[in-house]
PDB file of N, CA and C in Angstrom:
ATOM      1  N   UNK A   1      10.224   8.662 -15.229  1.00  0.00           N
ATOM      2  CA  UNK A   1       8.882   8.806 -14.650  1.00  0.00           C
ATOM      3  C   UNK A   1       8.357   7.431 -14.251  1.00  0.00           C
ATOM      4  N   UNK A   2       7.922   7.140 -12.996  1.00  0.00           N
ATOM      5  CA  UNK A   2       7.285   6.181 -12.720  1.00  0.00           C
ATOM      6  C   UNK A   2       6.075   5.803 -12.747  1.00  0.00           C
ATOM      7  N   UNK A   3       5.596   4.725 -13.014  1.00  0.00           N
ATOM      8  CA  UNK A   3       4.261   4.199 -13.590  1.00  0.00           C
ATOM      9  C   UNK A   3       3.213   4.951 -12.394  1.00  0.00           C
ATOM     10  N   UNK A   4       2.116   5.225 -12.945  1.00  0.00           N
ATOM     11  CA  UNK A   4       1.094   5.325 -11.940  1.00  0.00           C
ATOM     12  C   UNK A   4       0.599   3.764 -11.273  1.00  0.00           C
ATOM     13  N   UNK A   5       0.314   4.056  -9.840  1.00  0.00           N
ATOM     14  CA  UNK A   5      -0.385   3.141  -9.593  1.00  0.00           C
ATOM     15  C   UNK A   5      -1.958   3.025  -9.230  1.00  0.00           C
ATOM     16  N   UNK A   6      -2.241   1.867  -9.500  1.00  0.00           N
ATOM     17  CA  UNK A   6      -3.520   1.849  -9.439  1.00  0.00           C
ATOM     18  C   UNK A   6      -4.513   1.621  -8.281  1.00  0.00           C
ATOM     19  N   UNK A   7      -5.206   2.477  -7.981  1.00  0.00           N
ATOM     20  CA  UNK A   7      -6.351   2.495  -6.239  1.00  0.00           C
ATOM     21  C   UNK A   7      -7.238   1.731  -6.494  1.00  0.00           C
ATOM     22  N   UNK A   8      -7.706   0.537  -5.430  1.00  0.00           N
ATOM     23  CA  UNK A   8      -8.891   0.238  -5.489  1.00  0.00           C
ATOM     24  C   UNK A   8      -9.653   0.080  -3.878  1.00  0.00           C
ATOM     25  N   UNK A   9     -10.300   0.029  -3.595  1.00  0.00           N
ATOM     26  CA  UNK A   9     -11.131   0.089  -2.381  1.00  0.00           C
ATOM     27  C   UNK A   9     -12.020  -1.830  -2.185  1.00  0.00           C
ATOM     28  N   UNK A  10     -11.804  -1.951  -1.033  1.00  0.00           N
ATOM     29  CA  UNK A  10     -12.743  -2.839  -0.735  1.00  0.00           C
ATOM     30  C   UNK A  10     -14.252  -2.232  -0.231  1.00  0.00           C
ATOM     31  N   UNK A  11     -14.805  -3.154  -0.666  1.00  0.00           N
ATOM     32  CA  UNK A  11     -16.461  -2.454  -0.400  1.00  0.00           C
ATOM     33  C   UNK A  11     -16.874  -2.504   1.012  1.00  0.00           C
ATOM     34  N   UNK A  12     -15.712  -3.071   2.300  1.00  0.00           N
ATOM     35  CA  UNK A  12     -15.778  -2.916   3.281  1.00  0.00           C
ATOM     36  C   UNK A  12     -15.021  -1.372   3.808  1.00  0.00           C
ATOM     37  N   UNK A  13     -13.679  -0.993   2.928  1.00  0.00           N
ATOM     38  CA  UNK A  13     -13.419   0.032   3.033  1.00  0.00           C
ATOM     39  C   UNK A  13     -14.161   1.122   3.126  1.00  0.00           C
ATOM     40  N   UNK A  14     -14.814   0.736   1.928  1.00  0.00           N
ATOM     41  CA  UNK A  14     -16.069   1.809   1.426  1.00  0.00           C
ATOM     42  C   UNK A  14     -16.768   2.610   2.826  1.00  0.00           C
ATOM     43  N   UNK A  15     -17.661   1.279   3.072  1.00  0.00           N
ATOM     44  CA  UNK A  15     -18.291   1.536   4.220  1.00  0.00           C
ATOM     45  C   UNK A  15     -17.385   2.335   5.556  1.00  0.00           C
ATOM     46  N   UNK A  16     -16.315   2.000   5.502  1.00  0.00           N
ATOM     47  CA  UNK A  16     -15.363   2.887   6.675  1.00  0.00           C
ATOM     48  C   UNK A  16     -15.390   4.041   6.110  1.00  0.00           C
ATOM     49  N   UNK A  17     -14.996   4.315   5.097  1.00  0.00           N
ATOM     50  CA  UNK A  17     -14.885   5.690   4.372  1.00  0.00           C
ATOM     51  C   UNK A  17     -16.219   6.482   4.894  1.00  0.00           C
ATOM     52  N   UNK A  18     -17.068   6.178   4.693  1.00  0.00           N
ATOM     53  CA  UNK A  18     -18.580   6.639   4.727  1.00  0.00           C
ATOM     54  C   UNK A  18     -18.648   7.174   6.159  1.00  0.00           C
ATOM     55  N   UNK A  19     -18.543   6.091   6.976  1.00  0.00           N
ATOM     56  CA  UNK A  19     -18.539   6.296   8.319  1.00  0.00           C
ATOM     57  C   UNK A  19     -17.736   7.296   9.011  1.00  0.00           C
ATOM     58  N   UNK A  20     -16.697   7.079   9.184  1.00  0.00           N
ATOM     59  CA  UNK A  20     -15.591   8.469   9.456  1.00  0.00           C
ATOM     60  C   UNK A  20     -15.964   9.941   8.557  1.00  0.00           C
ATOM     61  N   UNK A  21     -16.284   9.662   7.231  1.00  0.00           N
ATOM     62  CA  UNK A  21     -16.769  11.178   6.757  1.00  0.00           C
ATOM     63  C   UNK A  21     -17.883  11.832   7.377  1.00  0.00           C
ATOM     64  N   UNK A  22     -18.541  10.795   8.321  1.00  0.00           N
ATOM     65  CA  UNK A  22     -19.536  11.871   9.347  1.00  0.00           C
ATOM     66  C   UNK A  22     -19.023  12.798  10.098  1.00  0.00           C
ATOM     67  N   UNK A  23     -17.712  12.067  10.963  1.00  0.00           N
ATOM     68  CA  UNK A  23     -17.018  12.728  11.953  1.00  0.00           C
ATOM     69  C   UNK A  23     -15.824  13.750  11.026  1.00  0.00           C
ATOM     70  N   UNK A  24     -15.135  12.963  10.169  1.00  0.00           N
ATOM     71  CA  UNK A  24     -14.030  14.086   9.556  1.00  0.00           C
ATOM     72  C   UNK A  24     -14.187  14.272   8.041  1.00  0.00           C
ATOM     73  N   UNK A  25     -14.864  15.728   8.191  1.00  0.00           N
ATOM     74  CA  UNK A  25     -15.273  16.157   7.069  1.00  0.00           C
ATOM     75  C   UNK A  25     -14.227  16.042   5.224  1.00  0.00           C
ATOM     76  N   UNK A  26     -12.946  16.440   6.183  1.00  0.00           N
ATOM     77  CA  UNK A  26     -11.925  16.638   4.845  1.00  0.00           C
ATOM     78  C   UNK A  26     -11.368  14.987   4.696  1.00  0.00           C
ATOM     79  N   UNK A  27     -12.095  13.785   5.093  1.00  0.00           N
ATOM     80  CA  UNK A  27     -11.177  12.629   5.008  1.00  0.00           C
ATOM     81  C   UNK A  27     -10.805  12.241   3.656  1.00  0.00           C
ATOM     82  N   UNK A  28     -11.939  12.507   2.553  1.00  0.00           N
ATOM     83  CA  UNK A  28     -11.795  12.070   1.069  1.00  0.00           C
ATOM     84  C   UNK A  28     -10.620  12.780   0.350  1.00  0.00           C
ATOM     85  N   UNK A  29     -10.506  14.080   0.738  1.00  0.00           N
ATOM     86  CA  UNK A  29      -9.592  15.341   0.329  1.00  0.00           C
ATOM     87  C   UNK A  29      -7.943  14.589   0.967  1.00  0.00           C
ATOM     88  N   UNK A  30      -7.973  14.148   2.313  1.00  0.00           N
ATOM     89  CA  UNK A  30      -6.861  13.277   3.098  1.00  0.00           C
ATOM     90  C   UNK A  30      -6.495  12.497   2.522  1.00  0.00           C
ATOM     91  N   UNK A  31      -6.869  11.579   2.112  1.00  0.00           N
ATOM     92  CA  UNK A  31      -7.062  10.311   1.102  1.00  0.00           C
ATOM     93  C   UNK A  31      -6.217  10.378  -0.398  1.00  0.00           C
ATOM     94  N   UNK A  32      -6.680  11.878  -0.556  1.00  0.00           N
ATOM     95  CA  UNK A  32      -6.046  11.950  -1.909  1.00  0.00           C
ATOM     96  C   UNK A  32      -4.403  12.238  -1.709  1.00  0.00           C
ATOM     97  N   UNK A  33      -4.130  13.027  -0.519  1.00  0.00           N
ATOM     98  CA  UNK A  33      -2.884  13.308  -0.630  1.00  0.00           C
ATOM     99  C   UNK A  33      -2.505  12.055  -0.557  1.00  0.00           C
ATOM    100  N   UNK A  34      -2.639  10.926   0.729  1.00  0.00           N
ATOM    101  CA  UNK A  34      -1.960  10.040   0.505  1.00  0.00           C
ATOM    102  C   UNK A  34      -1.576   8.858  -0.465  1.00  0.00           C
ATOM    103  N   UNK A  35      -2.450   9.141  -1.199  1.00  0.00           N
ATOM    104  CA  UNK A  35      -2.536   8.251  -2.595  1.00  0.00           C
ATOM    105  C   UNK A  35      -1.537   9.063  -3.502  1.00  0.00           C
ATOM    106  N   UNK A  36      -1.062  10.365  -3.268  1.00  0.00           N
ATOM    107  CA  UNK A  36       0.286  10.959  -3.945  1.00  0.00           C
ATOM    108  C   UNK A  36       1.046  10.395  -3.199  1.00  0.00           C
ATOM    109  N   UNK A  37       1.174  10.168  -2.340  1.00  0.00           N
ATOM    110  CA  UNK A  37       2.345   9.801  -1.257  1.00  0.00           C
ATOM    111  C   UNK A  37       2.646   8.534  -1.712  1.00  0.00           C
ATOM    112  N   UNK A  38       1.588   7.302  -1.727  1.00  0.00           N
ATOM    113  CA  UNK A  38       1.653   6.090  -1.907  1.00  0.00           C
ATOM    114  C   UNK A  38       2.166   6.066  -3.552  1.00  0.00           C
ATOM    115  N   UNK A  39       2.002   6.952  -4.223  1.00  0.00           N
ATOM    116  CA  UNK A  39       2.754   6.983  -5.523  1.00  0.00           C
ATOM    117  C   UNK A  39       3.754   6.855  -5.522  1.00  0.00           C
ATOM    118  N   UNK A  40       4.989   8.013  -4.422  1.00  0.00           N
ATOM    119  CA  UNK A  40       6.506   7.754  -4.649  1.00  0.00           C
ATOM    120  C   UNK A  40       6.836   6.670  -3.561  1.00  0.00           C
ATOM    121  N   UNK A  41       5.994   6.015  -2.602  1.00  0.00           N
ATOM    122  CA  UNK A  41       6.759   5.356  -1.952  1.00  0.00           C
ATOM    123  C   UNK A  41       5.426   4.091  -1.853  1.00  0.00           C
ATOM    124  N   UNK A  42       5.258   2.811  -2.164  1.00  0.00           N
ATOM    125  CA  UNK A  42       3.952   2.345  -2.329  1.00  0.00           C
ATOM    126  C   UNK A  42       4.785   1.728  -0.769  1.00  0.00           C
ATOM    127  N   UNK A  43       5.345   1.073  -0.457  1.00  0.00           N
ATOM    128  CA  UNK A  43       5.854   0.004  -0.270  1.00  0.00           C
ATOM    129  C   UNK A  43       5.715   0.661   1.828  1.00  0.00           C
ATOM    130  N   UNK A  44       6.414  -0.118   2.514  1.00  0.00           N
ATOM    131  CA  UNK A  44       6.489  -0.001   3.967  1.00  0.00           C
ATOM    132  C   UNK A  44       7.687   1.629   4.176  1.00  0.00           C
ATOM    133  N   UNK A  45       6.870   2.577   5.118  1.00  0.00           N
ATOM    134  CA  UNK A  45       8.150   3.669   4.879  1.00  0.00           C
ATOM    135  C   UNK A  45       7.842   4.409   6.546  1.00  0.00           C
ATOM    136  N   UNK A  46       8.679   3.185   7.726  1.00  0.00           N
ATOM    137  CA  UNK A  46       8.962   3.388   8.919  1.00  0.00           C
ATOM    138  C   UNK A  46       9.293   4.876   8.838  1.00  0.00           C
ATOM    139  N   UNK A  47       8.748   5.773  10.222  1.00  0.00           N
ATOM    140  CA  UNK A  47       7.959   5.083  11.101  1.00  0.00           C
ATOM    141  C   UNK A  47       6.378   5.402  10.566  1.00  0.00           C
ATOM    142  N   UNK A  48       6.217   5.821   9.170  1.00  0.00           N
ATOM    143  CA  UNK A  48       4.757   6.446   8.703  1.00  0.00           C
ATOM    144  C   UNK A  48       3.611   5.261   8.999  1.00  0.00           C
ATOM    145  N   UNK A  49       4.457   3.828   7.835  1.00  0.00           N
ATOM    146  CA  UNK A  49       4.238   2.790   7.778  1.00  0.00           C
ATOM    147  C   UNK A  49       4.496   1.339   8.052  1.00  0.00           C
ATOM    148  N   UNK A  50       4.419   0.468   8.308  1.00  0.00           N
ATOM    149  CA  UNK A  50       5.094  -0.975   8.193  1.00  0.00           C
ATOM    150  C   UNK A  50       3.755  -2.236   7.609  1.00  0.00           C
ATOM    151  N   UNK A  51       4.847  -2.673   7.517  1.00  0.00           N
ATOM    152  CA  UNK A  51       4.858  -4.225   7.187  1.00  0.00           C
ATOM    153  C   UNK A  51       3.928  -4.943   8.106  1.00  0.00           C
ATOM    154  N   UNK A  52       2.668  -5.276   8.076  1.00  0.00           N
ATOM    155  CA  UNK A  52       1.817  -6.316   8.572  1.00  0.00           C
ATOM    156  C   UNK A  52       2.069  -8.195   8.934  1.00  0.00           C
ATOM    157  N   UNK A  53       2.771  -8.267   9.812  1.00  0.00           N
ATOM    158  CA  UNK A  53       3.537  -9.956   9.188  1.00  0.00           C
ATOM    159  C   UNK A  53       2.215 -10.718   9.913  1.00  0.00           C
ATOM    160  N   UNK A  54       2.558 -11.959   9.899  1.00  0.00           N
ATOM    161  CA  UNK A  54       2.054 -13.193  10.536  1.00  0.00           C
ATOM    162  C   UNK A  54       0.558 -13.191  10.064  1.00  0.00           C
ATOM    163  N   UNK A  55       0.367 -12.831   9.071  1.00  0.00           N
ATOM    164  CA  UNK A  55      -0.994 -12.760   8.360  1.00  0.00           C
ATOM    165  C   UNK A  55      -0.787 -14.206   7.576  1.00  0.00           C
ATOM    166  N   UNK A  56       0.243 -15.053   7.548  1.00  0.00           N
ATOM    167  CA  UNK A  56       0.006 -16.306   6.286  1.00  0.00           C
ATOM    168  C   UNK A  56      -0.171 -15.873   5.291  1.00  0.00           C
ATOM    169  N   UNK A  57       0.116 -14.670   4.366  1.00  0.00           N
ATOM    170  CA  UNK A  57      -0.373 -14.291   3.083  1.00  0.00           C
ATOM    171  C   UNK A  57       1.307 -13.971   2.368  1.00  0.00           C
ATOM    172  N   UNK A  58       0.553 -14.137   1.070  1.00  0.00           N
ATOM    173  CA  UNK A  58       1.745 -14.001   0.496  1.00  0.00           C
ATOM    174  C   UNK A  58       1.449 -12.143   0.111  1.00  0.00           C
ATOM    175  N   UNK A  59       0.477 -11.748  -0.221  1.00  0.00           N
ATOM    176  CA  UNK A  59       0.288 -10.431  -0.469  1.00  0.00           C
ATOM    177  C   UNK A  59       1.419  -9.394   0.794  1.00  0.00           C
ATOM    178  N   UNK A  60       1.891  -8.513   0.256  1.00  0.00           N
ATOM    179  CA  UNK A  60       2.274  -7.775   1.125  1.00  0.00           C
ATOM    180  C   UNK A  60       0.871  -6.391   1.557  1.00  0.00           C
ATOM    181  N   UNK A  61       0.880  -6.534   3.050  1.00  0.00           N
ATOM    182  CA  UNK A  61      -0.778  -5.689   3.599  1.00  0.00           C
ATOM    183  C   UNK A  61       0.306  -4.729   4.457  1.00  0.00           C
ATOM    184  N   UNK A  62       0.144  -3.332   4.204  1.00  0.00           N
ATOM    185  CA  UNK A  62       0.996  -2.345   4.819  1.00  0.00           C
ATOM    186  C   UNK A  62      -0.308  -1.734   6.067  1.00  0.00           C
ATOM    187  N   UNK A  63       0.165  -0.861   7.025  1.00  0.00           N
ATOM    188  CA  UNK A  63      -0.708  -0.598   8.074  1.00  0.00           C
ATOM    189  C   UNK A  63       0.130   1.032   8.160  1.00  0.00           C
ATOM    190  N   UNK A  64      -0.410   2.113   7.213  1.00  0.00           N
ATOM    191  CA  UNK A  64      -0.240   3.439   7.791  1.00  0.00           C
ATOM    192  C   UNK A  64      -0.711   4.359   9.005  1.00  0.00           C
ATOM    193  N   UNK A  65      -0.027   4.279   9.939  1.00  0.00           N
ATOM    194  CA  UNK A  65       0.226   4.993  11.288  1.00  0.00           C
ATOM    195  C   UNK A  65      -0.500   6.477  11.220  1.00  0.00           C
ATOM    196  N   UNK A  66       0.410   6.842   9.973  1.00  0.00           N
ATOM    197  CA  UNK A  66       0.241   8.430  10.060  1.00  0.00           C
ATOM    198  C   UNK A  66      -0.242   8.979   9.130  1.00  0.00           C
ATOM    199  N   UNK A  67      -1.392   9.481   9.558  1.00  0.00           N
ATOM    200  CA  UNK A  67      -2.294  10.493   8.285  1.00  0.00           C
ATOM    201  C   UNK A  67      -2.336  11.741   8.801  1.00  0.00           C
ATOM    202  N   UNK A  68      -2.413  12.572   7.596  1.00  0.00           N
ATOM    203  CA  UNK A  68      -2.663  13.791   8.063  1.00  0.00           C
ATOM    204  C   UNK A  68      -4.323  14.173   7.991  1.00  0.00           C
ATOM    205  N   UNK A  69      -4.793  14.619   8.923  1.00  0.00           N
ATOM    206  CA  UNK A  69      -6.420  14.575   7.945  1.00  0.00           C
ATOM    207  C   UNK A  69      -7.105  16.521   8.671  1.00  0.00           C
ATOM    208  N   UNK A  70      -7.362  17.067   7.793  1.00  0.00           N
ATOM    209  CA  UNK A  70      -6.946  18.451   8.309  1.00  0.00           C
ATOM    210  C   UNK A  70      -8.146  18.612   9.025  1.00  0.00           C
ATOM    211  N   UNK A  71      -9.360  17.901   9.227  1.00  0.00           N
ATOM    212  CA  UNK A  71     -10.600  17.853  10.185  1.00  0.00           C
ATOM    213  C   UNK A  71     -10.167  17.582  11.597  1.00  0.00           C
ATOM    214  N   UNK A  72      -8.828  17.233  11.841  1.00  0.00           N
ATOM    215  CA  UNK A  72      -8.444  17.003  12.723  1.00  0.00           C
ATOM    216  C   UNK A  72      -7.175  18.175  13.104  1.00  0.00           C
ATOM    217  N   UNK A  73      -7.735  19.564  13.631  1.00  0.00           N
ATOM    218  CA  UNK A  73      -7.136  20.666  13.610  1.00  0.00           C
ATOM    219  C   UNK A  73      -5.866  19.760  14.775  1.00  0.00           C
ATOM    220  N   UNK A  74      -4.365  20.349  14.675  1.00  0.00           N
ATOM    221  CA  UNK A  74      -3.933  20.843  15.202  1.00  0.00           C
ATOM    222  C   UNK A  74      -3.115  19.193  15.634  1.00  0.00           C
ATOM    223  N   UNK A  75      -3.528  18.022  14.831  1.00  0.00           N
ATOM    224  CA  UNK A  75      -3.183  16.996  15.534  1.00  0.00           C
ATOM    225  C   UNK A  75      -1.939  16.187  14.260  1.00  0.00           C
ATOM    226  N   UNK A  76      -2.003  16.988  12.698  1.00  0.00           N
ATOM    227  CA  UNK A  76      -0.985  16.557  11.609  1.00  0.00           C
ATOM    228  C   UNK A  76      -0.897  15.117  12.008  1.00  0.00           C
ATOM    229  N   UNK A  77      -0.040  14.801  11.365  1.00  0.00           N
ATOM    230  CA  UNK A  77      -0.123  13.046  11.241  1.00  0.00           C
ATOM    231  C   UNK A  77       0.028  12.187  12.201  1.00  0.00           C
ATOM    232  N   UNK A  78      -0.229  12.946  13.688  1.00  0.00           N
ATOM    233  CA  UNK A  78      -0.728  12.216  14.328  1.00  0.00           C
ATOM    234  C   UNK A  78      -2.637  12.137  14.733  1.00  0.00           C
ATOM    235  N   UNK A  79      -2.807  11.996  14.019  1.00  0.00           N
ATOM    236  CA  UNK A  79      -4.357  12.186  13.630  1.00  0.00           C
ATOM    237  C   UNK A  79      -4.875  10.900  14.251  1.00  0.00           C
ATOM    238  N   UNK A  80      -4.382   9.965  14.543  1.00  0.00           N
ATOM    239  CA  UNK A  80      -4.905   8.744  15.164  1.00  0.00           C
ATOM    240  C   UNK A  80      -5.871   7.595  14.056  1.00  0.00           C
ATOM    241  N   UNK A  81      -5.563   8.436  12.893  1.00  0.00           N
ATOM    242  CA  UNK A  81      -6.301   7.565  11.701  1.00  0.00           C
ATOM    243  C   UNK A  81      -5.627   6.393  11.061  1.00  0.00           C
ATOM    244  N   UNK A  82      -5.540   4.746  11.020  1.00  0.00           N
ATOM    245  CA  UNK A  82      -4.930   4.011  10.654  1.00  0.00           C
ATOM    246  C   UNK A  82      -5.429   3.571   9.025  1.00  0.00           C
ATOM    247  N   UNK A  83      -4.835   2.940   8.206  1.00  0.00           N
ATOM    248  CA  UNK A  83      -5.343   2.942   6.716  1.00  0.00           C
ATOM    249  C   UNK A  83      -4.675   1.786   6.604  1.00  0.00           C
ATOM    250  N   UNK A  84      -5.183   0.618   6.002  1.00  0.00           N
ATOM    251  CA  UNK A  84      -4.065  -0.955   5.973  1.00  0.00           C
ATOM    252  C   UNK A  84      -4.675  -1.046   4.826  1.00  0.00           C
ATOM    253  N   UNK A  85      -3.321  -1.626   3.863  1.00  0.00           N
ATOM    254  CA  UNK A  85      -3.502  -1.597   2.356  1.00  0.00           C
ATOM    255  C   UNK A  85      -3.197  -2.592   2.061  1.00  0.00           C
ATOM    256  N   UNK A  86      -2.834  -3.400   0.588  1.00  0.00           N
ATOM    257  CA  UNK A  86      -2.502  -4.084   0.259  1.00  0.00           C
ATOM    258  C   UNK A  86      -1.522  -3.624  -0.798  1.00  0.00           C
ATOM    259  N   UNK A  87      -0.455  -4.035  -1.383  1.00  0.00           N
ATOM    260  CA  UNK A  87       0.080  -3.402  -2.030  1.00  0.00           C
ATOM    261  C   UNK A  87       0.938  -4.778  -3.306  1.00  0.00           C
ATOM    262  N   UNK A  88       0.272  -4.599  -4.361  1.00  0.00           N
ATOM    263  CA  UNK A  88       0.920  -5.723  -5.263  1.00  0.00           C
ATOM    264  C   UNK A  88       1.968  -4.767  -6.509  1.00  0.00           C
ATOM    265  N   UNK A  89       3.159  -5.464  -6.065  1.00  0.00           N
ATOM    266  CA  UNK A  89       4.763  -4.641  -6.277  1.00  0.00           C
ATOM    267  C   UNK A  89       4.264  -4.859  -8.021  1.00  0.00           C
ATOM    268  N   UNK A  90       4.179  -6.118  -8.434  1.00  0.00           N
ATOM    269  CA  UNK A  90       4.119  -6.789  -9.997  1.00  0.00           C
ATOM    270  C   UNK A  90       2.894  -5.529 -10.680  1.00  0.00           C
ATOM    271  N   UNK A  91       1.908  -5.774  -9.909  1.00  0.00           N
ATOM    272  CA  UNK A  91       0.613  -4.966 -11.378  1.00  0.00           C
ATOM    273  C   UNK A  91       0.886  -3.857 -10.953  1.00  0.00           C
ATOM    274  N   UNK A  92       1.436  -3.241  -9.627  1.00  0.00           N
ATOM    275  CA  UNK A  92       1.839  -1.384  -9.422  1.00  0.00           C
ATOM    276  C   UNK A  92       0.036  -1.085  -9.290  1.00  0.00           C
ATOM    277  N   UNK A  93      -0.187  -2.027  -7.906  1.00  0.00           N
ATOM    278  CA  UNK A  93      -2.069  -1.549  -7.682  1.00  0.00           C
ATOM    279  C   UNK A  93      -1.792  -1.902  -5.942  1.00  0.00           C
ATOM    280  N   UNK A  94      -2.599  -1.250  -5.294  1.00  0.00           N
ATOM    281  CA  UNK A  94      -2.681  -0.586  -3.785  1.00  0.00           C
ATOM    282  C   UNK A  94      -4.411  -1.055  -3.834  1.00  0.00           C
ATOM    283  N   UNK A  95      -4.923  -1.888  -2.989  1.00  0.00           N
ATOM    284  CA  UNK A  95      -6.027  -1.946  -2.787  1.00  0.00           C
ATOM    285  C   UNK A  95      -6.061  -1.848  -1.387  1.00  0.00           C
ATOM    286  N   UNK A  96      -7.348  -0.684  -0.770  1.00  0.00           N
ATOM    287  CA  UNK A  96      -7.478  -0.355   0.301  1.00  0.00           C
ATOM    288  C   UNK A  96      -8.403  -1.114   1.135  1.00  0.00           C
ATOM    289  N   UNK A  97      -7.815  -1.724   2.429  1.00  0.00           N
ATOM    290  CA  UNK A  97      -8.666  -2.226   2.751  1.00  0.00           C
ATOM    291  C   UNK A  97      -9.532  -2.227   4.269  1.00  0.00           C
ATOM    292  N   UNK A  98      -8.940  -0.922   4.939  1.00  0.00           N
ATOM    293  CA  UNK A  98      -9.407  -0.734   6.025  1.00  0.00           C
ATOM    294  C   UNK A  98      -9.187   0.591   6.587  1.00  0.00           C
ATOM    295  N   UNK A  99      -9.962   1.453   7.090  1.00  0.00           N
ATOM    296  CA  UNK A  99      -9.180   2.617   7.292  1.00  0.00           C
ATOM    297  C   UNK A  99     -10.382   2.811   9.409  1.00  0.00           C
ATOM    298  N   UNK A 100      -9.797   3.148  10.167  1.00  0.00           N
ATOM    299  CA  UNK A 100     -10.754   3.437  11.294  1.00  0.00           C
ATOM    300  C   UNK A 100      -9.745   4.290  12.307  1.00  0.00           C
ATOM    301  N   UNK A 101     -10.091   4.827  13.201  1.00  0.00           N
ATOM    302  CA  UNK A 101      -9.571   5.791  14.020  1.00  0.00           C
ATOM    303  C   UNK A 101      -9.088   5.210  15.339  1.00  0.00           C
ATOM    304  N   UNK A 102      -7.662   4.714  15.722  1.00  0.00           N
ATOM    305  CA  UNK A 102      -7.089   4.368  16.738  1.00  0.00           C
ATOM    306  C   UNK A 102      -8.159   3.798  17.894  1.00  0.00           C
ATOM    307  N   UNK A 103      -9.252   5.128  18.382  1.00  0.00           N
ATOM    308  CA  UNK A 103     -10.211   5.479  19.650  1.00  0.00           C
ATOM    309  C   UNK A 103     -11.133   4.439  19.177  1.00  0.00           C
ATOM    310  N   UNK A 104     -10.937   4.268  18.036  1.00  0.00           N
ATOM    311  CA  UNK A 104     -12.635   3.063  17.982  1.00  0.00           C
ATOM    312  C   UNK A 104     -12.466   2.100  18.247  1.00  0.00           C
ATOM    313  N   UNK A 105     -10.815   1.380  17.664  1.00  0.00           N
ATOM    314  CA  UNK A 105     -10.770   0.129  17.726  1.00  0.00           C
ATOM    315  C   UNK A 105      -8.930   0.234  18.177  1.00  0.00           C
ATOM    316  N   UNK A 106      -8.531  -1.125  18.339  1.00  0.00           N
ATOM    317  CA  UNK A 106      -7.354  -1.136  18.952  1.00  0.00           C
ATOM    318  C   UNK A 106      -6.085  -1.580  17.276  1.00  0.00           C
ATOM    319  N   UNK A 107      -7.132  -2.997  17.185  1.00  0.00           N
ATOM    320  CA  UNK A 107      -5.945  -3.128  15.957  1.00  0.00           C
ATOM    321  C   UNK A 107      -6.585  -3.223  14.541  1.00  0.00           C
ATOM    322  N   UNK A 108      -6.449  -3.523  13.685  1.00  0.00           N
ATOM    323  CA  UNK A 108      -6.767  -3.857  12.275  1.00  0.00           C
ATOM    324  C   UNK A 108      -7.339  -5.148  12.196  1.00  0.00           C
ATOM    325  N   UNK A 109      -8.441  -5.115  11.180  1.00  0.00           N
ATOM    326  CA  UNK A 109      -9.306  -6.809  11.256  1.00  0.00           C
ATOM    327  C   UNK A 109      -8.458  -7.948  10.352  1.00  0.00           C
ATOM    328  N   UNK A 110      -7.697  -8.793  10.751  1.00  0.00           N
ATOM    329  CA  UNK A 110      -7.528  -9.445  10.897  1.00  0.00           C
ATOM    330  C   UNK A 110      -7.764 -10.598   9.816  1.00  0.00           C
ATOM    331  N   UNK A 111      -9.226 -10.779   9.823  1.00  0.00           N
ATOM    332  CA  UNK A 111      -9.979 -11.626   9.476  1.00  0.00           C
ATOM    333  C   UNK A 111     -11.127 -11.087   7.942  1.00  0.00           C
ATOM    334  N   UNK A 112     -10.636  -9.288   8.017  1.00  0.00           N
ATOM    335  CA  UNK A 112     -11.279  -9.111   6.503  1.00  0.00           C
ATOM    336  C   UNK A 112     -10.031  -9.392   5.718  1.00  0.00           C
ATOM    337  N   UNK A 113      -8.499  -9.015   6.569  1.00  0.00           N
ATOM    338  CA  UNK A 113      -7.662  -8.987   5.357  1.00  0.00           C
ATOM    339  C   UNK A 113      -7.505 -10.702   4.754  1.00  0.00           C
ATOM    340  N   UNK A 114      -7.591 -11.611   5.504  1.00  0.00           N
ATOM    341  CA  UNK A 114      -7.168 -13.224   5.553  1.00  0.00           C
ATOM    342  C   UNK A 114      -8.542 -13.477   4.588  1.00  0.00           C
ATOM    343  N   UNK A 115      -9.463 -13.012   4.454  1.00  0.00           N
ATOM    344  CA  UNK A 115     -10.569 -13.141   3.800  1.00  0.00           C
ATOM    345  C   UNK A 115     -10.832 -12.540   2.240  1.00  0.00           C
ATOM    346  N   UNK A 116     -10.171 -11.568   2.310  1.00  0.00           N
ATOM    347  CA  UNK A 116     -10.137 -11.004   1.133  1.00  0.00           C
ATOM    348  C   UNK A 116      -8.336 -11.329   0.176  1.00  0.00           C
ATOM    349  N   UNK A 117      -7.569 -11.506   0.932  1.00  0.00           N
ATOM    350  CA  UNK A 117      -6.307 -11.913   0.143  1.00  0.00           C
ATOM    351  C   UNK A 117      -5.555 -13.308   0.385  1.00  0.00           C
ATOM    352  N   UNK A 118      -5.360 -13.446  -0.492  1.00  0.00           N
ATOM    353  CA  UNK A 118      -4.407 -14.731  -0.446  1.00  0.00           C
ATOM    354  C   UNK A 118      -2.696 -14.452  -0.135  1.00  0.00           C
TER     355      UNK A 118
END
């Protein structure tokens, strides 16, 4: 049996969370599956997920592609919802740090992850 790992949210996450639950009702319920998911596989798992490089960090920051989010009838994990994590292999903890919808924005900030991790 493998260790649980541990979720935490940035309080910028937060605020994304909040925001998108206007538009997609089941996102918190979404969330949970993938936090089972991120249980058996924490790590980069092409083509769902990858590897974030050229960030200068030593943290490994993953960028999930594909969510399923069921407010989004008919579209399964291509839902257009992106989720960029952080993922520390040693303590077995996933801190979330961005989640927004393809249509809003183009890429991932950049400048919260360089700000918040080393």
């Amino acid at each position: 049996m493998m260790n649980k790992i541990e979720f935490d949210e940035l309080s910028e996450f937060k605020k994304d969370l909040k925001r998108l639950l206007k538009k997609y009702r089941t996102l918190e319920e979404d969330l949970e599956v993938v936090k089972l998911d991120l249980n058996d596989e924490p790590g980069e798992s092409p083509p769902f997920s990858f590897r974030i490089d050229n960030l200068g960090l030593e943290t490994c920051i993953i960028k999930i592609k594909k969510i399923a989010c069921k407010a989004l009838k008919g579209r399964g994990v291509n839902s257009g919802l992106r989720l960029i994590y952080a993922h520390f292999t040693d303590e077995q903890k996933i801190t979330f740090i961005e989640l927004y919808h393809k249509n809003d924005k183009e890429n991932e900030d950049k400048k919260r992850i360089t700000d918040n991790f080393k």
